[in-house]
C-alpha atoms as a PDB file:
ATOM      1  CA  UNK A   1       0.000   0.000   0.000  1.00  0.00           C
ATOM      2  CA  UNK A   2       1.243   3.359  -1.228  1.00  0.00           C
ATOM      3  CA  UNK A   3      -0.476   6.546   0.060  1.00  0.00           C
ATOM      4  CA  UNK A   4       0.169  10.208  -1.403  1.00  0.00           C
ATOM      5  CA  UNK A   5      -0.232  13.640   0.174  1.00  0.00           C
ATOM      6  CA  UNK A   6      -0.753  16.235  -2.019  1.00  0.00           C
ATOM      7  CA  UNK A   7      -1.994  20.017  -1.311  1.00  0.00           C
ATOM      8  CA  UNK A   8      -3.830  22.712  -2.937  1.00  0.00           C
ATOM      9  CA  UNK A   9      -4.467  26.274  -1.659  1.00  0.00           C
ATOM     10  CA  UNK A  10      -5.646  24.927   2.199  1.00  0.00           C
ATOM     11  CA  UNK A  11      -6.777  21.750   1.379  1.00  0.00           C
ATOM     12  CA  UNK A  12      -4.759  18.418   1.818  1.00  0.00           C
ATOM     13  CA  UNK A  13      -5.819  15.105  -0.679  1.00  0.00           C
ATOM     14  CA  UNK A  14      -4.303  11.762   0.357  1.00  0.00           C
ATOM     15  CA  UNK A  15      -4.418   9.671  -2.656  1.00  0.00           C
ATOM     16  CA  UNK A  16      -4.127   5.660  -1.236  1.00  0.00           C
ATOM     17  CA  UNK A  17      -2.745   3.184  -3.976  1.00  0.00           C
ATOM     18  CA  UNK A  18      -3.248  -0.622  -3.137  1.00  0.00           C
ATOM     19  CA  UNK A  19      -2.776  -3.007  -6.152  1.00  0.00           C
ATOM     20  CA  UNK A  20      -5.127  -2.100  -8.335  1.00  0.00           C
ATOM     21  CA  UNK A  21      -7.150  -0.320  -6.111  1.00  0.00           C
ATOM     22  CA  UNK A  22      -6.861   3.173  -6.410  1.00  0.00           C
ATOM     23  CA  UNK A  23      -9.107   5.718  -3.446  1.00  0.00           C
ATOM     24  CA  UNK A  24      -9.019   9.622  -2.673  1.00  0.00           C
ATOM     25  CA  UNK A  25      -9.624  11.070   0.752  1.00  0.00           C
ATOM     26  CA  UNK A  26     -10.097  14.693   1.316  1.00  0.00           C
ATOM     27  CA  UNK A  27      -8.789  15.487   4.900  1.00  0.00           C
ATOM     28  CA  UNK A  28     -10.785  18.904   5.289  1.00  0.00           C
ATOM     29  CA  UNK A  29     -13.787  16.999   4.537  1.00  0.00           C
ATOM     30  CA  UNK A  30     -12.893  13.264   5.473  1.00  0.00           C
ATOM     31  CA  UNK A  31     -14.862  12.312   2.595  1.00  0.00           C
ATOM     32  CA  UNK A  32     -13.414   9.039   0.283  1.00  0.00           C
ATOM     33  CA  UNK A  33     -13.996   8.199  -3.037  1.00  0.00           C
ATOM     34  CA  UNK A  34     -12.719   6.362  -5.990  1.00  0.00           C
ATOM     35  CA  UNK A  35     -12.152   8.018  -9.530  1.00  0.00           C
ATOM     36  CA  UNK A  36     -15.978   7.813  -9.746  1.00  0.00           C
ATOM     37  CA  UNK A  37     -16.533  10.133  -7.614  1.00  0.00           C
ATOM     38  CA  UNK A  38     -13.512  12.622  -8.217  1.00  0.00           C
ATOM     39  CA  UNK A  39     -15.345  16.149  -9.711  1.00  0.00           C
ATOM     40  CA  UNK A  40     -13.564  16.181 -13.206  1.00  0.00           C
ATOM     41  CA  UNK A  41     -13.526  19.388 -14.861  1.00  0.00           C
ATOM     42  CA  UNK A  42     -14.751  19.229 -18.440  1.00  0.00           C
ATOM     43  CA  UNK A  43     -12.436  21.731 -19.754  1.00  0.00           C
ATOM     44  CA  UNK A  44      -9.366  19.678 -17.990  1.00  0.00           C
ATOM     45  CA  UNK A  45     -10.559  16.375 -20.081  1.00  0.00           C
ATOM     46  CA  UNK A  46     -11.410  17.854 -23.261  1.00  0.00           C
ATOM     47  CA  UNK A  47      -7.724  19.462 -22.761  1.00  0.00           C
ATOM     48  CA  UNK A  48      -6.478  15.661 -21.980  1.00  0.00           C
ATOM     49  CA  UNK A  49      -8.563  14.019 -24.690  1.00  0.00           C
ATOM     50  CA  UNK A  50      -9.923  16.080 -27.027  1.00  0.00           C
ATOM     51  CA  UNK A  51     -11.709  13.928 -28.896  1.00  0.00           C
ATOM     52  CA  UNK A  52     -14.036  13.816 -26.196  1.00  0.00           C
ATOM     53  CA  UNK A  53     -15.714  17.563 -26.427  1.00  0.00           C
ATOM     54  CA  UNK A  54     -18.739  16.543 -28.213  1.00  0.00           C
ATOM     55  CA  UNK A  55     -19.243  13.416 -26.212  1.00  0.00           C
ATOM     56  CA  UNK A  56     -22.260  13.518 -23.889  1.00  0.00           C
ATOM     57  CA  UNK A  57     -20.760  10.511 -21.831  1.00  0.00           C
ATOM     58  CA  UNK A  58     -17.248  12.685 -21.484  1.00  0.00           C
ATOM     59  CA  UNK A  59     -16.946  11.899 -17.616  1.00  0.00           C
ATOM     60  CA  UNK A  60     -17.824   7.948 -18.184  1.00  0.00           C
ATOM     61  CA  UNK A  61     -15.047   7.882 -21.195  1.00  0.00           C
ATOM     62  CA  UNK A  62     -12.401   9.738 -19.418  1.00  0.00           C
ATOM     63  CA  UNK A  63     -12.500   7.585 -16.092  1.00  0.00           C
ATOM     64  CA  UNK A  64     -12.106   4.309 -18.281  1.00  0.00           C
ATOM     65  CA  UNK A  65      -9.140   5.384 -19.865  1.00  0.00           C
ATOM     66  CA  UNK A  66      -8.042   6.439 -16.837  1.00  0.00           C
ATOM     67  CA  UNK A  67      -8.223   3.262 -15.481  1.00  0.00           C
ATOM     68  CA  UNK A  68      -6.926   1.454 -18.460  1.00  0.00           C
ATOM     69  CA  UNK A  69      -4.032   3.671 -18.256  1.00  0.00           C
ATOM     70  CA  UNK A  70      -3.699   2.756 -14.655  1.00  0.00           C
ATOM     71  CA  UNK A  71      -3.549  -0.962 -15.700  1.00  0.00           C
ATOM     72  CA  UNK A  72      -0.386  -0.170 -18.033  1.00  0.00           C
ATOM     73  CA  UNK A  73       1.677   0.652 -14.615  1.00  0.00           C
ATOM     74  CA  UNK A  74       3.253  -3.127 -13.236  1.00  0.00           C
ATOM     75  CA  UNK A  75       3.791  -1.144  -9.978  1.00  0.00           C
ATOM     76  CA  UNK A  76       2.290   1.373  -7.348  1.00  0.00           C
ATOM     77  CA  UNK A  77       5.730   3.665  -7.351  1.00  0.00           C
ATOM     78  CA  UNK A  78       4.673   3.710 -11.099  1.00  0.00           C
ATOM     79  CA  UNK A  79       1.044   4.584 -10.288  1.00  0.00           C
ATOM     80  CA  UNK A  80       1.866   6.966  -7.615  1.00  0.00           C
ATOM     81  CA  UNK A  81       4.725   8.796  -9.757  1.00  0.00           C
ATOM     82  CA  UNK A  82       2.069   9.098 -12.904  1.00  0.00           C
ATOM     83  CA  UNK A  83      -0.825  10.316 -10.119  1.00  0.00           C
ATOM     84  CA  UNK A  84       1.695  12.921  -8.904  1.00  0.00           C
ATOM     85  CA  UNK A  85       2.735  14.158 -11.992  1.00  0.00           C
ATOM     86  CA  UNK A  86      -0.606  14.434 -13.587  1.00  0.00           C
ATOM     87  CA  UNK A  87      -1.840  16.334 -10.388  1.00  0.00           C
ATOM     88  CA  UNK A  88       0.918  18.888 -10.466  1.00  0.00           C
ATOM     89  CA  UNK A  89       0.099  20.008 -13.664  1.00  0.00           C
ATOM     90  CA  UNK A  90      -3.417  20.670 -12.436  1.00  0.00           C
ATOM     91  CA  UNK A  91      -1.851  22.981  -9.501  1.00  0.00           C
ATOM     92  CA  UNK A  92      -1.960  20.554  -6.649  1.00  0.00           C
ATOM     93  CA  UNK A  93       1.759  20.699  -4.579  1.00  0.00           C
ATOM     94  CA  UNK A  94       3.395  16.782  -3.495  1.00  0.00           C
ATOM     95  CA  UNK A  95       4.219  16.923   0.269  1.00  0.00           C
ATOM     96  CA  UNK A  96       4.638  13.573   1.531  1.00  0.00           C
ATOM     97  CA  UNK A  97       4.271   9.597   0.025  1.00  0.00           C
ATOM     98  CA  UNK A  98       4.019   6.783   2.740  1.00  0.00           C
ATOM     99  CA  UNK A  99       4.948   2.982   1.515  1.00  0.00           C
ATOM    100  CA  UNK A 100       3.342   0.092   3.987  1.00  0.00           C
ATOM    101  CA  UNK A 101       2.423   2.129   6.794  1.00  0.00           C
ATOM    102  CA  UNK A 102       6.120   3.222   8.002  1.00  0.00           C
ATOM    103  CA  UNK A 103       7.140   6.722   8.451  1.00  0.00           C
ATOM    104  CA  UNK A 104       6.151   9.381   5.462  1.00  0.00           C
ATOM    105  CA  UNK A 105       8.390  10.947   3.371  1.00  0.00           C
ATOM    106  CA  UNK A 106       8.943  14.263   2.122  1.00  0.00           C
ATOM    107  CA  UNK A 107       8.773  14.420  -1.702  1.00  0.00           C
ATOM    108  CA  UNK A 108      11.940  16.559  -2.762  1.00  0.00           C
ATOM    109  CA  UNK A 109      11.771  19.301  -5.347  1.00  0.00           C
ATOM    110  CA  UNK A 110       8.129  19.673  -5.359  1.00  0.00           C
END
């Protein structure tokens, strides 16, 4: 089990990768949710896949090939590293990543 701390403005998102199972948790709001339940911004996935701008089913569409794209990774360091770098882009700052439950660890040069 992986888990990823990223922040944005106030607001801190722990991102938890185990196997193949991927979940979000918002600490302000100690909600969790998978990729389902993420708000997606239409603008950011017509950006990502644009293709998709006329789709009515754009949210649907861009969660499965998120997850197919998550399937490509044989690892969660992969998974975690593509997560992080995708997130950045979108604003979000990487503080911390915890492996197995031991002690966190800063992320450098974020």
């Amino acid at each position: 089990m992986l888990k990823l701390t990223l922040e944005m403005g106030g607001d801190n998102i722990e991102v938890v990768i185990n196997n193949n199972e991927l979940l979000f948790f918002d600490v302000s709001s100690g909600t969790t949710t998978t990729i389902e339940g993420l708000r997606l911004s239409k603008a950011g996935c017509i950006k990502e896949f644009p293709d998709l701008e006329n789709n009515p089913e754009w949210k649907k569409e861009t969660v499965n090939r998120f997850k197919e794209k998550m399937k490509t990774y044989r690892n969660e360091m992969e998974k975690m590293e593509y997560i992080k770098n995708e997130l950045i882009k979108q604003g979000y700052r990487a503080l911390f990543y915890q492996r197995g439950g031991h002690r966190p660890q800063k992320i450098k040069g974020e």
